[in-house]
C-alpha atoms as a PDB file:
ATOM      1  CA  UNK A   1     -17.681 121.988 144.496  1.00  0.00           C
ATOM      2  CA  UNK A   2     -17.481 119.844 141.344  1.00  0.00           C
ATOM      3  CA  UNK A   3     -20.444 120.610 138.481  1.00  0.00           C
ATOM      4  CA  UNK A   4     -21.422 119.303 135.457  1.00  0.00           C
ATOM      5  CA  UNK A   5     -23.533 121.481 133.554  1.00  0.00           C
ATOM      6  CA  UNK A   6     -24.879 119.687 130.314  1.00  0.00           C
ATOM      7  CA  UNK A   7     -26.088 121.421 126.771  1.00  0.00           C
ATOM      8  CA  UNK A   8     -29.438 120.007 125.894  1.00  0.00           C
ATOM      9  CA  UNK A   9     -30.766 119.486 122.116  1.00  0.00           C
ATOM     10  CA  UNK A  10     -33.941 121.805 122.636  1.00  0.00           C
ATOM     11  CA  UNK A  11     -36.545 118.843 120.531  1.00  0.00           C
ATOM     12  CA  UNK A  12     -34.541 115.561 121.693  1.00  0.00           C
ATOM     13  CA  UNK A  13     -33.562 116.756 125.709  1.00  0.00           C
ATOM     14  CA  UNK A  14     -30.811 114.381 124.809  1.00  0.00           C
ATOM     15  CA  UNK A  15     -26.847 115.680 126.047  1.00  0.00           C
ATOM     16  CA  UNK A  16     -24.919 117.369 123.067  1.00  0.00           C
ATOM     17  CA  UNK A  17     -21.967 118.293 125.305  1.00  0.00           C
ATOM     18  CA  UNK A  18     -20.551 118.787 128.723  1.00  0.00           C
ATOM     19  CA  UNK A  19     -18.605 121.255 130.689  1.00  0.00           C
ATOM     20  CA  UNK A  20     -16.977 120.779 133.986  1.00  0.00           C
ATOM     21  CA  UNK A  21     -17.996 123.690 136.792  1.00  0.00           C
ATOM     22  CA  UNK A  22     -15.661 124.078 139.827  1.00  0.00           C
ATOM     23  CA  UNK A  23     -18.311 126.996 141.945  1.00  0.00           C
ATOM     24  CA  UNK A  24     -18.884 127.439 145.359  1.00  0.00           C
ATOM     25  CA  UNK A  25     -23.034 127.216 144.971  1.00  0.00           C
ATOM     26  CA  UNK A  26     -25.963 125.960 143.328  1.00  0.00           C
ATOM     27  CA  UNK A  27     -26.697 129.109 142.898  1.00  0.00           C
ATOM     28  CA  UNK A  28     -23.338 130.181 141.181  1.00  0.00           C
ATOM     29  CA  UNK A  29     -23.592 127.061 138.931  1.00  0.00           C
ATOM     30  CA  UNK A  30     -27.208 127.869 137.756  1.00  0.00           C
ATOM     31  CA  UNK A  31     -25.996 131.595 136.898  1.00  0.00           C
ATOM     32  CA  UNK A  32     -22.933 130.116 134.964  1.00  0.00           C
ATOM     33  CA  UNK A  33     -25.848 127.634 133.246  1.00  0.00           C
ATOM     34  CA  UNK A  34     -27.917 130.338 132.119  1.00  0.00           C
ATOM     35  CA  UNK A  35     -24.641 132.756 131.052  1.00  0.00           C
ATOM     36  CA  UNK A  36     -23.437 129.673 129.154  1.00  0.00           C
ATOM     37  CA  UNK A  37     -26.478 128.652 127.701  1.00  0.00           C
ATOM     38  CA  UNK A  38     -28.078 131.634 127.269  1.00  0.00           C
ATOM     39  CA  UNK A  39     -30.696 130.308 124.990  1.00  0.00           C
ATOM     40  CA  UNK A  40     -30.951 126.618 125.231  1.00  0.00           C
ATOM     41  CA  UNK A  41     -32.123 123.840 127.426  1.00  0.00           C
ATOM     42  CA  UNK A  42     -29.413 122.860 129.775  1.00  0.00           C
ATOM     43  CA  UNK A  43     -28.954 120.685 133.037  1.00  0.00           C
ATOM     44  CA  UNK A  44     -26.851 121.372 136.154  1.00  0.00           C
ATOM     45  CA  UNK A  45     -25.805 118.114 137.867  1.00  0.00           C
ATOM     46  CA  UNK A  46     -23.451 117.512 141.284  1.00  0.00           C
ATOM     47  CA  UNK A  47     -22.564 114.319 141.651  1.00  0.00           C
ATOM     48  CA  UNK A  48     -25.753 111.969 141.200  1.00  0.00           C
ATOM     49  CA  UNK A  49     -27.748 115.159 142.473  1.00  0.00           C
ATOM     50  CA  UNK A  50     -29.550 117.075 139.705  1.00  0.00           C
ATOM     51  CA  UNK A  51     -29.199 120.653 140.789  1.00  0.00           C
ATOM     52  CA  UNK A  52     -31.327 122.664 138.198  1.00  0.00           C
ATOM     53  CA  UNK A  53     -32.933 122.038 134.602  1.00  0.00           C
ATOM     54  CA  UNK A  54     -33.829 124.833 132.121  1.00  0.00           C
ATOM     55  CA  UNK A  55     -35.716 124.164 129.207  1.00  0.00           C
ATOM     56  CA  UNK A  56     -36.323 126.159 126.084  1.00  0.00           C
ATOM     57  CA  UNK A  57     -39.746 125.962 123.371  1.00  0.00           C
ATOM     58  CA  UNK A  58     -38.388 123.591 120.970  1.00  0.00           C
END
Protein backbone atom coordinates (compact mmCIF):
# COMPACT_ATOMS: atom_id res chain seq x y z
CA UNK A 1 0.00 0.00 0.00
CA UNK A 2 0.86 3.64 -0.77
CA UNK A 3 2.08 5.91 2.53
CA UNK A 4 2.91 9.19 3.17
CA UNK A 5 4.71 9.66 6.23
CA UNK A 6 5.23 13.49 7.00
CA UNK A 7 8.21 15.24 9.25
CA UNK A 8 6.58 17.55 11.71
CA UNK A 9 8.26 20.94 13.09
CA UNK A 10 8.10 19.79 16.88
CA UNK A 11 6.63 23.83 18.12
CA UNK A 12 4.59 24.63 14.75
CA UNK A 13 3.03 20.70 13.95
CA UNK A 14 3.25 22.27 10.56
CA UNK A 15 4.81 19.63 7.47
CA UNK A 16 8.63 20.29 6.84
CA UNK A 17 8.88 17.39 4.37
CA UNK A 18 7.46 14.25 2.94
CA UNK A 19 8.45 10.78 2.08
CA UNK A 20 6.59 8.31 0.04
CA UNK A 21 6.11 4.61 1.92
CA UNK A 22 5.25 1.62 -0.33
CA UNK A 23 4.59 -1.21 3.07
CA UNK A 24 2.34 -3.86 3.39
CA UNK A 25 0.81 -2.50 7.02
CA UNK A 26 -0.03 0.18 9.26
CA UNK A 27 1.93 -1.37 11.36
CA UNK A 28 5.09 -1.56 9.04
CA UNK A 29 4.55 2.15 8.14
CA UNK A 30 4.41 3.31 11.85
CA UNK A 31 7.79 1.26 12.52
CA UNK A 32 9.39 2.94 9.37
CA UNK A 33 7.83 6.45 11.05
CA UNK A 34 9.45 6.00 14.22
CA UNK A 35 12.98 4.49 12.50
CA UNK A 36 12.81 7.59 10.28
CA UNK A 37 11.94 9.99 12.70
CA UNK A 38 13.46 8.76 15.50
CA UNK A 39 13.12 11.87 17.50
CA UNK A 40 10.55 14.12 16.06
CA UNK A 41 6.87 14.57 15.62
CA UNK A 42 5.76 12.87 12.50
CA UNK A 43 2.40 11.77 10.76
CA UNK A 44 1.57 8.58 8.83
CA UNK A 45 -1.20 9.18 6.26
CA UNK A 46 -2.93 6.53 3.51
CA UNK A 47 -4.82 8.12 1.26
CA UNK A 48 -7.26 10.68 3.11
CA UNK A 49 -6.91 8.15 6.15
CA UNK A 50 -4.58 9.35 8.92
CA UNK A 51 -2.93 6.18 10.07
CA UNK A 52 -0.78 7.26 13.15
CA UNK A 53 0.60 10.66 14.71
CA UNK A 54 3.66 10.88 17.04
CA UNK A 55 4.45 13.87 18.75
CA UNK A 56 7.55 15.01 20.53
CA UNK A 57 7.89 17.90 23.80
CA UNK A 58 8.56 20.87 21.82
Amino acid sequence: MHYRLYGLDDSTGKIVNGNDLQVKTDEEAIRVGHETFPEKSFEIWCRARRVHTHRTAA
